[in-house]
C-alpha atoms as a PDB file:
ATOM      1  CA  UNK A   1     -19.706   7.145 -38.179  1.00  0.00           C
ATOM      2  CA  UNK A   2     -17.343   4.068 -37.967  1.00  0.00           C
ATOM      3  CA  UNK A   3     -14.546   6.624 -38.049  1.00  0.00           C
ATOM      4  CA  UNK A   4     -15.748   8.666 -35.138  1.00  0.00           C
ATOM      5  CA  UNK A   5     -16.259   5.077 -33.167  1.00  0.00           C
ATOM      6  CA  UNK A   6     -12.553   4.480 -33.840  1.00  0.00           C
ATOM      7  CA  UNK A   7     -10.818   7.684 -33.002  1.00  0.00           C
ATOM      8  CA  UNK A   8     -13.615   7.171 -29.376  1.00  0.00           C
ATOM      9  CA  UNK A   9     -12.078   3.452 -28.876  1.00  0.00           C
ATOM     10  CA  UNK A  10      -8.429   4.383 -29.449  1.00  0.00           C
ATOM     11  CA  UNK A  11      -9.207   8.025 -26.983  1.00  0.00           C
ATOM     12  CA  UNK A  12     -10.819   5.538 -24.627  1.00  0.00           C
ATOM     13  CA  UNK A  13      -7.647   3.068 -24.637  1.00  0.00           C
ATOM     14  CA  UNK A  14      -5.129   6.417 -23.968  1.00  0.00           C
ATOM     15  CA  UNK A  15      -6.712   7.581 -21.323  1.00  0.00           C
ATOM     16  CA  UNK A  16      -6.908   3.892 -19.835  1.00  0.00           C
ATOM     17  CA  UNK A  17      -3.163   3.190 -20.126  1.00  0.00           C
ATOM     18  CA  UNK A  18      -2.509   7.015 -18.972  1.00  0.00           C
ATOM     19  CA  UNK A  19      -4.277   6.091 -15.176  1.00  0.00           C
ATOM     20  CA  UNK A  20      -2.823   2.365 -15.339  1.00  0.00           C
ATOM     21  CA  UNK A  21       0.508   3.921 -15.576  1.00  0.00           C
ATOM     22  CA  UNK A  22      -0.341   6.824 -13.092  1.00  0.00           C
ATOM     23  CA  UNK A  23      -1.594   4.264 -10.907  1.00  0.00           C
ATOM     24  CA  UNK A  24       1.820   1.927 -11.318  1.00  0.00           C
ATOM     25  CA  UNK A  25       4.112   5.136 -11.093  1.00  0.00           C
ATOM     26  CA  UNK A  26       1.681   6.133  -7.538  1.00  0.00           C
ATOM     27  CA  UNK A  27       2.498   2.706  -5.989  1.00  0.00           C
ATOM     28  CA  UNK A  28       6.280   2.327  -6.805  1.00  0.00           C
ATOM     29  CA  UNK A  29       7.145   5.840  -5.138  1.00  0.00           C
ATOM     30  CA  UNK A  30       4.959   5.619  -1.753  1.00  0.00           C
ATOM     31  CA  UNK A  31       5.981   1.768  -1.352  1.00  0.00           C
ATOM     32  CA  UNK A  32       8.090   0.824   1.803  1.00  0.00           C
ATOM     33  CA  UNK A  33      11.948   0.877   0.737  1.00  0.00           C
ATOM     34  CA  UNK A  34      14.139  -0.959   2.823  1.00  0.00           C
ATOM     35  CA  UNK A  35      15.541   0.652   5.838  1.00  0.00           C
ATOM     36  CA  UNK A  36      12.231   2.478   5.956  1.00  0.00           C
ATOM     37  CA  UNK A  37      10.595   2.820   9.744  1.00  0.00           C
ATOM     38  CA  UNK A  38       7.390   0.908  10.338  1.00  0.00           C
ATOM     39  CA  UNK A  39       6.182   2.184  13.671  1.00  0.00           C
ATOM     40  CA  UNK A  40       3.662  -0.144  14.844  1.00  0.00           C
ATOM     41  CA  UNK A  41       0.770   0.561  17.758  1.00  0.00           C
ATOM     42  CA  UNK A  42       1.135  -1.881  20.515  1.00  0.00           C
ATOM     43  CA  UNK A  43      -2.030  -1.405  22.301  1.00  0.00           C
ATOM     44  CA  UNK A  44      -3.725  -3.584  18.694  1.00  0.00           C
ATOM     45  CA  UNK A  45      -0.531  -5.627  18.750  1.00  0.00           C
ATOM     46  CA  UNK A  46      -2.552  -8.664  20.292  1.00  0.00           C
ATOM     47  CA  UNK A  47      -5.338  -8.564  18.132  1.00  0.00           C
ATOM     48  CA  UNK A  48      -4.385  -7.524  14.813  1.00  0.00           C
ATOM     49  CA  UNK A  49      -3.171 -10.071  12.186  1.00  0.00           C
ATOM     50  CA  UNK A  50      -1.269  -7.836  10.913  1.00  0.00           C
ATOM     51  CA  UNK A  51       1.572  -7.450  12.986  1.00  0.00           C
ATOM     52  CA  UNK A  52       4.421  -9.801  13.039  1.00  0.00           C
ATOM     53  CA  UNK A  53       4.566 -12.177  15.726  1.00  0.00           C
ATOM     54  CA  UNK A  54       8.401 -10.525  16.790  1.00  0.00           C
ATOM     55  CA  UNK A  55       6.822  -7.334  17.232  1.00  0.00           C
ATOM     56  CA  UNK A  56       4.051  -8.736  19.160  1.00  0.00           C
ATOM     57  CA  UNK A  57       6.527 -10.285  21.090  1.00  0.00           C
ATOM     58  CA  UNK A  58       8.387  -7.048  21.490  1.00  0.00           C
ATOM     59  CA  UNK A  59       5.382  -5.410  23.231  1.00  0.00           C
ATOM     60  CA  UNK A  60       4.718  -7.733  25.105  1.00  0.00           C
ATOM     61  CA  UNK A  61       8.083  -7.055  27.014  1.00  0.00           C
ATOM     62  CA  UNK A  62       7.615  -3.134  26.567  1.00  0.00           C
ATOM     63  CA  UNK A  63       4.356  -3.861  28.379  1.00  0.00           C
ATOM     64  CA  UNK A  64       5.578  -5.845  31.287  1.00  0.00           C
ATOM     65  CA  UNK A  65       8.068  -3.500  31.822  1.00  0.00           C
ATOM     66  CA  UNK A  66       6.381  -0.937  32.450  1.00  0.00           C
ATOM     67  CA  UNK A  67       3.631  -2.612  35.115  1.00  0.00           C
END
């Protein structure tokens, strides 16, 4: 029984390291690379953290050029 509980365990760690490693391998290849374009949405630029305060700046101008 103890043997069956060890060859589980060491199945059990495979398979854990197999997605960890998926799961590293998934990340490195669909991560921004520099020189990559980042289109951002100006109509959420004002109210979204997320967007640098340049590019907020940027629409800002885009925006007051076209009124």
């Amino acid at each position: 029984m103890s043997r069956l509980n060890n060859t589980r365990g060491l199945i059990e760690l495979l398979l854990l390291a197999v997605v960890i490693i998926v799961a590293i391998v998934f990340m490195i290849s669909y991560a921004p690379r520099k020189g990559d374009v980042v289109v951002y949405n100006c109509s959420l630029a004002e109210i979204s953290p997320d967007i640098p305060l340049e590019v907020k700046e940027k629409c800002r101008k885009l925006r007051a050029e076209k009124l």
